[in-house]
Protein backbone atom coordinates (compact mmCIF):
# COMPACT_ATOMS: atom_id res chain seq x y z
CA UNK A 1 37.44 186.27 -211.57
CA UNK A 2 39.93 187.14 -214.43
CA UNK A 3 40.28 185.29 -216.80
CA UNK A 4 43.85 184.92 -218.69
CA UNK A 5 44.65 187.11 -221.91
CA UNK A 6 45.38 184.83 -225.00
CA UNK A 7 46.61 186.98 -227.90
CA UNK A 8 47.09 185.46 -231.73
CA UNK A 9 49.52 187.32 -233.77
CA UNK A 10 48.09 190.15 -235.47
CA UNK A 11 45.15 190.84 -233.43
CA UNK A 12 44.02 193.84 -231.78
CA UNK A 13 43.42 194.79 -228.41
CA UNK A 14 40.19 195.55 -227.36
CA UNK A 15 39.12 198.97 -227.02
CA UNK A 16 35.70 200.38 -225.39
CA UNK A 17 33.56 202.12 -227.47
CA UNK A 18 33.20 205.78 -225.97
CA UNK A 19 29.75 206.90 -225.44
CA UNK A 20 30.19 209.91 -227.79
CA UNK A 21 30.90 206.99 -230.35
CA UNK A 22 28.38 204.46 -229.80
CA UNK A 23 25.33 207.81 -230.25
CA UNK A 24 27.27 208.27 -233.66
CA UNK A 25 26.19 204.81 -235.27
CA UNK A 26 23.28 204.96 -233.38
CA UNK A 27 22.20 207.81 -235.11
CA UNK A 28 23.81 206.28 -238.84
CA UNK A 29 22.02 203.23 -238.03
CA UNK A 30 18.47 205.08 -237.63
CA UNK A 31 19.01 206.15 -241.02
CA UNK A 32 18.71 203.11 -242.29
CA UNK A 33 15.26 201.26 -242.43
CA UNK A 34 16.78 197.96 -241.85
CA UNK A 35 19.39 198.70 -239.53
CA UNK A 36 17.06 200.82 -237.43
CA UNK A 37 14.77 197.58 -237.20
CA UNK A 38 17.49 196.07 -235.92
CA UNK A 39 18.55 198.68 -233.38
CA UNK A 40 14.99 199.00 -231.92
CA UNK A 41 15.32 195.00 -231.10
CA UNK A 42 18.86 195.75 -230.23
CA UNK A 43 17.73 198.33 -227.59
CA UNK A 44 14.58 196.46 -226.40
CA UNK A 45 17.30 193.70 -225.36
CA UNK A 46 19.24 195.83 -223.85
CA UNK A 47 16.74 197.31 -221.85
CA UNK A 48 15.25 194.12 -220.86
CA UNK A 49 18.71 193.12 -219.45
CA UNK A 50 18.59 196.27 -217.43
CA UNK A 51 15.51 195.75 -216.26
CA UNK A 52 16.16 192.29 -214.86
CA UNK A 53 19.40 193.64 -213.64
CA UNK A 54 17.65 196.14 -211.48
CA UNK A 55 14.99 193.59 -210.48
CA UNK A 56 17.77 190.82 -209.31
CA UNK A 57 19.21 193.79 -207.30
CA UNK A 58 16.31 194.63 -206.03
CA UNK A 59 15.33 190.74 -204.81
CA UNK A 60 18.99 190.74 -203.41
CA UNK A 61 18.58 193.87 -201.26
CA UNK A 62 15.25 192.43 -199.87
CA UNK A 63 16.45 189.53 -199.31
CA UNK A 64 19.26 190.76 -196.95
CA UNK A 65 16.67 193.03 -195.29
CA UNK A 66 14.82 189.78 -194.47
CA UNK A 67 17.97 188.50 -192.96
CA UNK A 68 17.88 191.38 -190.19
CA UNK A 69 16.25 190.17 -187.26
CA UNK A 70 13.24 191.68 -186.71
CA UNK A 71 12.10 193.43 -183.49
CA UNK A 72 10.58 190.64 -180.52
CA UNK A 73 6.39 192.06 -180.24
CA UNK A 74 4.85 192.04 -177.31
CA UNK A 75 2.05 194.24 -177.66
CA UNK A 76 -1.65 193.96 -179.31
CA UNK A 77 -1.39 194.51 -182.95
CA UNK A 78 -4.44 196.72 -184.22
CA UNK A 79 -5.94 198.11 -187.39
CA UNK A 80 -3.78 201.35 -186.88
CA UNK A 81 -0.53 199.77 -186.38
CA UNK A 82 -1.25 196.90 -189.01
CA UNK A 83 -2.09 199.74 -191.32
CA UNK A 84 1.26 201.74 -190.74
CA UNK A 85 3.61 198.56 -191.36
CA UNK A 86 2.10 198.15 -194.59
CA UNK A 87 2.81 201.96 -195.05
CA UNK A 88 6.88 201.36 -194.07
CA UNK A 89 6.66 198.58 -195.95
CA UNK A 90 5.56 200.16 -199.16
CA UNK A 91 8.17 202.73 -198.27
CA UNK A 92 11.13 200.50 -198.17
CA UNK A 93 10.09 198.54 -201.11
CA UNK A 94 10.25 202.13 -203.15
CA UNK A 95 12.92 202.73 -201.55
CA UNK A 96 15.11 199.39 -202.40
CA UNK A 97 13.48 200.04 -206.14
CA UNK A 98 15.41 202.95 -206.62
CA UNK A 99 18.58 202.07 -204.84
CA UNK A 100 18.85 199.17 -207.33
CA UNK A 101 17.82 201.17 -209.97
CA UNK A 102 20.38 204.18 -208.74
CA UNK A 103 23.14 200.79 -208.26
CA UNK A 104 22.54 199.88 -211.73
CA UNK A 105 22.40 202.96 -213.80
CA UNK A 106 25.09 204.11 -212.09
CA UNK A 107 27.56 201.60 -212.74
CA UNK A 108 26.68 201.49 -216.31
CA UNK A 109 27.51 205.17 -216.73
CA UNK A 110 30.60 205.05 -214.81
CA UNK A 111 31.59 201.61 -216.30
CA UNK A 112 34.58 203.23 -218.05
CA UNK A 113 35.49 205.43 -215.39
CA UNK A 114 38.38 204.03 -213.56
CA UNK A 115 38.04 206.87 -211.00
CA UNK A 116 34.30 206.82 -210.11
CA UNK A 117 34.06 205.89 -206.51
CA UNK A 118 29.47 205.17 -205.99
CA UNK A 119 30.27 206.66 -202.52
CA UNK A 120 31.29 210.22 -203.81
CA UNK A 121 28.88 212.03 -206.31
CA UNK A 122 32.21 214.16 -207.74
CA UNK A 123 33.73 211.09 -209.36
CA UNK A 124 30.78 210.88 -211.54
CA UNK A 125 31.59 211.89 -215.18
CA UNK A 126 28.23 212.93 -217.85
CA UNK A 127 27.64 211.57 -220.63
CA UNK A 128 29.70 207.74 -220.18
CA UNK A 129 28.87 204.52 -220.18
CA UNK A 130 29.56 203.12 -224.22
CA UNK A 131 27.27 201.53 -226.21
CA UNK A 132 24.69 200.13 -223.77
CA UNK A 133 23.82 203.38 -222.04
CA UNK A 134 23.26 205.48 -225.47
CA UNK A 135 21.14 202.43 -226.19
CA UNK A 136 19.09 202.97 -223.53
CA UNK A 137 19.18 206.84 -223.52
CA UNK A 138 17.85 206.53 -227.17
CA UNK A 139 15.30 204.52 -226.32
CA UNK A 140 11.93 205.30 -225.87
CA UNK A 141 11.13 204.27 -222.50
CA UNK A 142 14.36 206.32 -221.48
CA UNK A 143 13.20 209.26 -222.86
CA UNK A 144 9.28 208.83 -221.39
């Protein structure tokens, strides 16, 4: 959906903040013992929004699996083959975790990268993604 520009005389266009310059007052605003209170909640937030991003991607890509019909059984389930479903199972689940985690941090690098195309790995460009991915590159759960 896009929504229709309204400009008032004298006003500035919008310009994303690079990534290079969002680490800069990161790293001003660490310097300062209230602004660095601040940019821990700041980042907390922001990692929190990330998370539940992930997570709704995550529910979204299960969900789909569910749609797929699953194979018609005609045969005796037992222990053994009980015990292996649970094993793909757990697989996929890990599987769908990091896809929607891969999804997610992807896009937010690449969110001000025109060219980046998910499907080819050479349209990728380091260090992007403005102000919410040096949050949560600084942050400590990043960095653990």
């Amino acid at each position: 959906m896009n929504l229709p520009e309204r400009k008032t005389a004298g006003q500035r266009q919008a310009v994303s903040m690079t990534y290079v310059q969002a680490l800069s007052i990161i790293e001003r605003a660490q310097q300062d013992k209230y602004l660095a209170r601040e940019l821990d909640t700041l980042r907390e937030q922001c990692c929190e929004f990330i998370f539940g991003l992930m997570n709704q991607v995550n529910q979204e890509l299960a969900a789909k699996e569910r749609k797929v019909p699953a194979l018609l059984r005609d045969r005796q389930e037992t222990t053994v083959s009980l015990r292996s479903e649970a094993a793909r199972r757990e697989a996929r689940t890990r599987q769908r975790r990091d896809l929607a985690e891969a999804m997610v941090v992807g896009a937010l690098i690449n969110s001000d990268n025109p060219a980046w195309n998910p499907l080819d790995p050479a349209t990728h460009l380091p260090d992007r993604g403005g102000l919410l991915m040096a949050l949560l590159k600084t942050s400590r759960e990043w960095m653990a």
